[in-house]
PDB file of N, CA and C in Angstrom:
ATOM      1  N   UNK A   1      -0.181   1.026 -15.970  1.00  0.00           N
ATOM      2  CA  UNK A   1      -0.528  -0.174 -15.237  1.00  0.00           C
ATOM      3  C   UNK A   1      -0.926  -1.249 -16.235  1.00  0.00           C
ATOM      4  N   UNK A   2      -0.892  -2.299 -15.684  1.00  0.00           N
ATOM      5  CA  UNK A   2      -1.059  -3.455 -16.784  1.00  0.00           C
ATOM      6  C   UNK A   2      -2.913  -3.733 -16.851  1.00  0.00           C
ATOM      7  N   UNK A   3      -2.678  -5.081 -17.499  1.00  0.00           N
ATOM      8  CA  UNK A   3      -4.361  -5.336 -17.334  1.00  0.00           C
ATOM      9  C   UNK A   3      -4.561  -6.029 -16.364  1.00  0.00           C
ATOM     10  N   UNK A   4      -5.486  -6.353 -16.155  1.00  0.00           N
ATOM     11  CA  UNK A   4      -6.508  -7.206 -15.101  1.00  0.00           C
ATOM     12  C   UNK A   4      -7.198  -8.608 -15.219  1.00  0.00           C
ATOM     13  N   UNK A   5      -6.504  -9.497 -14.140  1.00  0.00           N
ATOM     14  CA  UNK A   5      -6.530 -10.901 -14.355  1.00  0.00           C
ATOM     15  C   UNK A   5      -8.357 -11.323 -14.113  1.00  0.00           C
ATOM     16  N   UNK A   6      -8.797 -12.071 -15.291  1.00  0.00           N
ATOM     17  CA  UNK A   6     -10.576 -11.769 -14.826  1.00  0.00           C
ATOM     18  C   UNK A   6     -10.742 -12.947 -13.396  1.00  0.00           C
ATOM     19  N   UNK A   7      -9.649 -13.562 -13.668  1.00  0.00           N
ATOM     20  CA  UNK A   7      -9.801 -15.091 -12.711  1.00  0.00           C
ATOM     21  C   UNK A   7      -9.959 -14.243 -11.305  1.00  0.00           C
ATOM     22  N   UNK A   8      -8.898 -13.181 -11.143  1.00  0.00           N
ATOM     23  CA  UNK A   8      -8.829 -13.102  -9.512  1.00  0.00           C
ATOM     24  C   UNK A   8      -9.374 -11.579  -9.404  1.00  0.00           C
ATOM     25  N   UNK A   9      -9.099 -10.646 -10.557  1.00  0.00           N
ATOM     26  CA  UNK A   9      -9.593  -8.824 -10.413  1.00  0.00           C
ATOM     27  C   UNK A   9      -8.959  -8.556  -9.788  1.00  0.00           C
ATOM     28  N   UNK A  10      -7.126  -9.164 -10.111  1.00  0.00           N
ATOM     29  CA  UNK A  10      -6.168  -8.199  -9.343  1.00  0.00           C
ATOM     30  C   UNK A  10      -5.637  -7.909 -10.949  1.00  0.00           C
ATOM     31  N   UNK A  11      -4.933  -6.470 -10.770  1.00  0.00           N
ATOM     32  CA  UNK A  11      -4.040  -6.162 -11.961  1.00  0.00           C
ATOM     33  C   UNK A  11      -2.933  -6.098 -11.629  1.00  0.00           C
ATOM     34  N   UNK A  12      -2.224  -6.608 -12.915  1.00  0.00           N
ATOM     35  CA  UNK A  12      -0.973  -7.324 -13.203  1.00  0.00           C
ATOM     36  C   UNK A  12       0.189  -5.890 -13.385  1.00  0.00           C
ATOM     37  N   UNK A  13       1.138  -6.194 -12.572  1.00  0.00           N
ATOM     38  CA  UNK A  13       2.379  -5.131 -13.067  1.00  0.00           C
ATOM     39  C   UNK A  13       2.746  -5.408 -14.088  1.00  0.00           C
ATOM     40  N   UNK A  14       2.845  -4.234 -14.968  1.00  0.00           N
ATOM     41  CA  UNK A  14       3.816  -4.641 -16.037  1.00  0.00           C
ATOM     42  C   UNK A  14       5.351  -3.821 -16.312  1.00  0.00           C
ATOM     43  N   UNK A  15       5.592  -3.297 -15.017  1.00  0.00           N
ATOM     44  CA  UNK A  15       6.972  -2.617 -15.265  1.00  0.00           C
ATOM     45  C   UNK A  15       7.007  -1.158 -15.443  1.00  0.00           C
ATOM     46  N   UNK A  16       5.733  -0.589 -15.369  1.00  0.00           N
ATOM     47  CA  UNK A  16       5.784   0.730 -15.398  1.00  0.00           C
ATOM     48  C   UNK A  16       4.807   1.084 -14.612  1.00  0.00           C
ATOM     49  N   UNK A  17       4.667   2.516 -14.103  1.00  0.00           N
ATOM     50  CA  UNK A  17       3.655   3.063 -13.194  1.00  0.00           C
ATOM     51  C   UNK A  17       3.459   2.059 -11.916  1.00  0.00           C
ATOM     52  N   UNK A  18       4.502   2.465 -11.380  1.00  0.00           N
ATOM     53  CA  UNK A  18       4.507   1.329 -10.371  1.00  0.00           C
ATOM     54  C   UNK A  18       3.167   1.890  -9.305  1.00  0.00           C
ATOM     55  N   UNK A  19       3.468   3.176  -8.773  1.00  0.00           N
ATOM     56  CA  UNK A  19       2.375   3.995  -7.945  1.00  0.00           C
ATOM     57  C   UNK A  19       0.909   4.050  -8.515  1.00  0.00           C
ATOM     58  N   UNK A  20       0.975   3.760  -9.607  1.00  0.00           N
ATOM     59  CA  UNK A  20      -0.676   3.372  -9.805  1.00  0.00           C
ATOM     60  C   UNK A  20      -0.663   2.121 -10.101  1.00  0.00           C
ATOM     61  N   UNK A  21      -0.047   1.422  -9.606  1.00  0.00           N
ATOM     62  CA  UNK A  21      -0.380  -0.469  -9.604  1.00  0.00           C
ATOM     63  C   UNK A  21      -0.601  -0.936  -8.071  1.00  0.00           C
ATOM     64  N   UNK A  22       0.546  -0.384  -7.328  1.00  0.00           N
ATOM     65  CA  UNK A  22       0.297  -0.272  -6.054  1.00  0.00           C
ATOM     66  C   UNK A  22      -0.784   0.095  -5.584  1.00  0.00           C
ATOM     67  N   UNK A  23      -1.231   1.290  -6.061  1.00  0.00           N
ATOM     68  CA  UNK A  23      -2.907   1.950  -5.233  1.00  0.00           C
ATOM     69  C   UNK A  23      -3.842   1.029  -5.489  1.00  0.00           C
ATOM     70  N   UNK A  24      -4.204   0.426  -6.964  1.00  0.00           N
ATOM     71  CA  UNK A  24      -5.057  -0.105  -7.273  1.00  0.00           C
ATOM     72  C   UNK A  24      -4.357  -1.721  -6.185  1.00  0.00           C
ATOM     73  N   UNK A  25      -3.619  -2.088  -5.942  1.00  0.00           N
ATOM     74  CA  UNK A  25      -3.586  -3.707  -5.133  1.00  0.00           C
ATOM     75  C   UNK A  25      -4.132  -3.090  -4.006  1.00  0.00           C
ATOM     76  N   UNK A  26      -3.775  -2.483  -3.703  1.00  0.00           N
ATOM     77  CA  UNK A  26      -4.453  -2.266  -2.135  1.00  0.00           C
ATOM     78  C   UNK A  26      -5.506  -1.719  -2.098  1.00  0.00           C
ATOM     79  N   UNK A  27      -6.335  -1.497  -2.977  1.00  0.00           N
ATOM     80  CA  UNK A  27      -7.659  -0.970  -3.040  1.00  0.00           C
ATOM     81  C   UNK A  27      -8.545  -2.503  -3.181  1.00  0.00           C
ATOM     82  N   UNK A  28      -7.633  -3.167  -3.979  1.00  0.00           N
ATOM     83  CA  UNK A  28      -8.242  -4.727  -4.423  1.00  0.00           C
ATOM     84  C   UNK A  28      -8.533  -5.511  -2.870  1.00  0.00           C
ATOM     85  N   UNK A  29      -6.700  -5.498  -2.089  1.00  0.00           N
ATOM     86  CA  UNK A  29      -6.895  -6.191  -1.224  1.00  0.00           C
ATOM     87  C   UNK A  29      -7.418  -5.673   0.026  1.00  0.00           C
ATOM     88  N   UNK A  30      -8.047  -4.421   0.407  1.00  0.00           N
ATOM     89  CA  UNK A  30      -8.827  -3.919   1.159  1.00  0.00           C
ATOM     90  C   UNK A  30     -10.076  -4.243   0.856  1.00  0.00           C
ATOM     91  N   UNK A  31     -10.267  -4.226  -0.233  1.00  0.00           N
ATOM     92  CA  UNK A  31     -12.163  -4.325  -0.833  1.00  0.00           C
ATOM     93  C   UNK A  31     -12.274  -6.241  -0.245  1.00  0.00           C
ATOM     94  N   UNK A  32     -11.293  -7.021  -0.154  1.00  0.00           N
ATOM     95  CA  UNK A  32     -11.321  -8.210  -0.539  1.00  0.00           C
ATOM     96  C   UNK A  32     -10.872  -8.834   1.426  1.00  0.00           C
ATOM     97  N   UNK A  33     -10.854  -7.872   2.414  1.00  0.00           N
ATOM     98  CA  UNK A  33     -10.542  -7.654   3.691  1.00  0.00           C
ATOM     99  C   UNK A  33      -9.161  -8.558   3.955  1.00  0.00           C
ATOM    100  N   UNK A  34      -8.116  -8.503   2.767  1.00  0.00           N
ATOM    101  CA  UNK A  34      -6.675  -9.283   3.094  1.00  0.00           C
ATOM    102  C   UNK A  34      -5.626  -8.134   2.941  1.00  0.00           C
ATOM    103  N   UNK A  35      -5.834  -6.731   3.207  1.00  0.00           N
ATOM    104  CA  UNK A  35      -4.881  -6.393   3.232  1.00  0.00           C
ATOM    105  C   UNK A  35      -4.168  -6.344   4.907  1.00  0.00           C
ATOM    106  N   UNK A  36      -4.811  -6.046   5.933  1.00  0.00           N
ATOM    107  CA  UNK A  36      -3.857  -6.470   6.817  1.00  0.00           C
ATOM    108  C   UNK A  36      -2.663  -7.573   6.985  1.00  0.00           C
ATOM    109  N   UNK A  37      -3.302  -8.582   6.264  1.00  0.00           N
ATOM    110  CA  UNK A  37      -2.559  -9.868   6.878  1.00  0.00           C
ATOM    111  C   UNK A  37      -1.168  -9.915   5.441  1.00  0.00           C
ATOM    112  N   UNK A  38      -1.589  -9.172   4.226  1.00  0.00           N
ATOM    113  CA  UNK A  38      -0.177  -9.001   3.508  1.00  0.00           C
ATOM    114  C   UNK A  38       0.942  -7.759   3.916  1.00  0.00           C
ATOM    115  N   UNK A  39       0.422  -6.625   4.603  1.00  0.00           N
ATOM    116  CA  UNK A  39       0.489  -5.943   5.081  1.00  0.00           C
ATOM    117  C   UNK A  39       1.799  -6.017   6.210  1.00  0.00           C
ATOM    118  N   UNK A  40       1.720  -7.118   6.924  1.00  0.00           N
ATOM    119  CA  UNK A  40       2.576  -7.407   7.875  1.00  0.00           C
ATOM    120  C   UNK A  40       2.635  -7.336   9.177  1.00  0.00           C
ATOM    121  N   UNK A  41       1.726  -6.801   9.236  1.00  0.00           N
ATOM    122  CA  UNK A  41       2.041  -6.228  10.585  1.00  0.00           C
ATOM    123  C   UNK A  41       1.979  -7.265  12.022  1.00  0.00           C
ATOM    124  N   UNK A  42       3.173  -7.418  12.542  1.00  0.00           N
ATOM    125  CA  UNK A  42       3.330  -8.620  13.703  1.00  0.00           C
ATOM    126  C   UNK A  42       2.294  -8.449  14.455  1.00  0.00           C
ATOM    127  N   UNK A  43       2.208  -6.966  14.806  1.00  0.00           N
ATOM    128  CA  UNK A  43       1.331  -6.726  16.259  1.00  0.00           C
ATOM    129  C   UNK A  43       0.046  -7.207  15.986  1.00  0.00           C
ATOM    130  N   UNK A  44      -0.571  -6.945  14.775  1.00  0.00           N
ATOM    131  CA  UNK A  44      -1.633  -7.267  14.316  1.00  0.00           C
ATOM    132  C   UNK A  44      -1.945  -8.966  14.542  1.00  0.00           C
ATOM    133  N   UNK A  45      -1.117  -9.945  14.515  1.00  0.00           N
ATOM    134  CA  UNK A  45      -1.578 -11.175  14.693  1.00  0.00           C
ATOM    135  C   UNK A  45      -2.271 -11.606  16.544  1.00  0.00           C
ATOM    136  N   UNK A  46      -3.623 -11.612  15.686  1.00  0.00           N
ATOM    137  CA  UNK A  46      -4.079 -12.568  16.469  1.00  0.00           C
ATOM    138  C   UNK A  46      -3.586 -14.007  17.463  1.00  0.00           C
ATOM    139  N   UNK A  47      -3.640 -13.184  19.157  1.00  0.00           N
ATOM    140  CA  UNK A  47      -3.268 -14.248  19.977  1.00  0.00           C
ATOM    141  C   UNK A  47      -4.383 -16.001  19.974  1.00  0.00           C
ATOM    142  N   UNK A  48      -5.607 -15.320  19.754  1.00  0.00           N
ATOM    143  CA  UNK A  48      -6.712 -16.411  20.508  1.00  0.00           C
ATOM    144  C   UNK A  48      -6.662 -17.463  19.294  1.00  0.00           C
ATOM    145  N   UNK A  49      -6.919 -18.589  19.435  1.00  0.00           N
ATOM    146  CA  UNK A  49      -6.371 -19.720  18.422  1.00  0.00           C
ATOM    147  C   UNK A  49      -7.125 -19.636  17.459  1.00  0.00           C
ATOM    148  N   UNK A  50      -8.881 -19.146  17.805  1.00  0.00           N
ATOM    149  CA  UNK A  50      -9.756 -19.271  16.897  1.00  0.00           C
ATOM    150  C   UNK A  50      -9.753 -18.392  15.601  1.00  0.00           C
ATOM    151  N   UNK A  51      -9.071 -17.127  16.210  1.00  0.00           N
ATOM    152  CA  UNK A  51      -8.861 -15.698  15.786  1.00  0.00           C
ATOM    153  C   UNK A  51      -7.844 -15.952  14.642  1.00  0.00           C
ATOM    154  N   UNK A  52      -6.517 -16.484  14.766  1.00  0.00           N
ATOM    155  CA  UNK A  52      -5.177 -17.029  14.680  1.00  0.00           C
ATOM    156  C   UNK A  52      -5.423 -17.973  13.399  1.00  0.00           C
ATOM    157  N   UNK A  53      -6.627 -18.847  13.571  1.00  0.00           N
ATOM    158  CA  UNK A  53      -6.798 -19.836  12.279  1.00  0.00           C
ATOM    159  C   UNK A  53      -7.883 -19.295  11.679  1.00  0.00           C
ATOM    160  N   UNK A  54      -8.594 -17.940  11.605  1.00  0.00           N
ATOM    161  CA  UNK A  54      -9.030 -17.567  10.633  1.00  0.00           C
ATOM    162  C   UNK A  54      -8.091 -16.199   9.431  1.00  0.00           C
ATOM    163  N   UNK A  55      -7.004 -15.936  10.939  1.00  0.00           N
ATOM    164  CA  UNK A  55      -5.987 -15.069  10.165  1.00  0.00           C
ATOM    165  C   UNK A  55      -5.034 -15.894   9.037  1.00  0.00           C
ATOM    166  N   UNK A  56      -4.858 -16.844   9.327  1.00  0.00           N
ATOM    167  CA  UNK A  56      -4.322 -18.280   8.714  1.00  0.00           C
ATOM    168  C   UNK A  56      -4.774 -18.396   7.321  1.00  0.00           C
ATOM    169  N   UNK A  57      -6.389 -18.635   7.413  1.00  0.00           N
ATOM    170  CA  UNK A  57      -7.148 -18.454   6.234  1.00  0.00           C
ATOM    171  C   UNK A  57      -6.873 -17.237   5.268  1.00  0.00           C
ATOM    172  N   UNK A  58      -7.088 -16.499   6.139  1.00  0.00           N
ATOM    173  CA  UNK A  58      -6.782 -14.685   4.892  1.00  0.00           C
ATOM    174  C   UNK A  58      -5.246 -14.800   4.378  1.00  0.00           C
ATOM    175  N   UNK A  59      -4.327 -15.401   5.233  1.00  0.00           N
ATOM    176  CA  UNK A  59      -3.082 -15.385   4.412  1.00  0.00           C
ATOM    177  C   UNK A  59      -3.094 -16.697   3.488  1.00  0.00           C
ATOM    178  N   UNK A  60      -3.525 -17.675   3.419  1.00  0.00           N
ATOM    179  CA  UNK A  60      -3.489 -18.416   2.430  1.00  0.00           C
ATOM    180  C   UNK A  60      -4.505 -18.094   1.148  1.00  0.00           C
ATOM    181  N   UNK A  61      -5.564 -16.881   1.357  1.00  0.00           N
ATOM    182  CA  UNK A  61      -6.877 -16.485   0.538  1.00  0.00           C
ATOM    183  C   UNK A  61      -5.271 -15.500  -0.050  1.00  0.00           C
ATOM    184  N   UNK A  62      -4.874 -14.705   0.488  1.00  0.00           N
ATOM    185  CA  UNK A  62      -3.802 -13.531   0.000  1.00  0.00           C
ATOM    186  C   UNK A  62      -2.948 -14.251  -0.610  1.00  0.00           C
ATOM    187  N   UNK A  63      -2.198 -14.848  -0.172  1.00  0.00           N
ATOM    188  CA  UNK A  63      -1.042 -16.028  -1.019  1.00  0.00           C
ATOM    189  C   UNK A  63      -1.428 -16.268  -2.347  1.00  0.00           C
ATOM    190  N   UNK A  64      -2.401 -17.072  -2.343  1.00  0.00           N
ATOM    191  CA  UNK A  64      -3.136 -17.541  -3.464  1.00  0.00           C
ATOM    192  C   UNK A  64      -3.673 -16.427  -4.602  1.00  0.00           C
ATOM    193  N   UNK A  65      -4.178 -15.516  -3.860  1.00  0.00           N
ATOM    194  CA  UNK A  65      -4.275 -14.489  -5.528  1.00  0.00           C
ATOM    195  C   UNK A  65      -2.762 -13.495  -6.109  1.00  0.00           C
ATOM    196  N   UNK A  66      -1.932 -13.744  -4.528  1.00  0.00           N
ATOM    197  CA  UNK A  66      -1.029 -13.471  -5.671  1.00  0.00           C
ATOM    198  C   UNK A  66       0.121 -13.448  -6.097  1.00  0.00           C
ATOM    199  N   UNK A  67       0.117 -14.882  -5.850  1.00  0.00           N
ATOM    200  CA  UNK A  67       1.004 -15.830  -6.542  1.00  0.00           C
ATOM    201  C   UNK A  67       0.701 -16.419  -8.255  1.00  0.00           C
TER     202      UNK A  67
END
């Protein structure tokens, strides 16, 4: 696995050990409560508007670390 960005404390792929880069993102983005919303899951989106624009938020908080 690669190293670890200090800005965000996600670690960086570097082309090998893919299965221990993977465990560790989703350990990151669970600890960090955005893995649902990278995750995908349709059913999971929030109908109620209020609900909907804070799910909004977690995907632009998710976007942003990791991009």
């Amino acid at each position: 696995m690669g190293t670890v960005v200090k800005q965000t404390g996600l670690p960086l792929f570097d082309g090998e050990d893919y299965r221990s880069w993977a465990v560790s993102m989703t350990a990151v983005l669970q600890e960090k409560e955005l893995w649902e919303v990278v995750r995908g899951d349709p059913s999971r989106v929030p109908i109620d508007p209020g609900r909907l624009a804070a799910y909004h938020q977690k995907q632009e908080r998710a976007y942003g670390l990791l991009i």
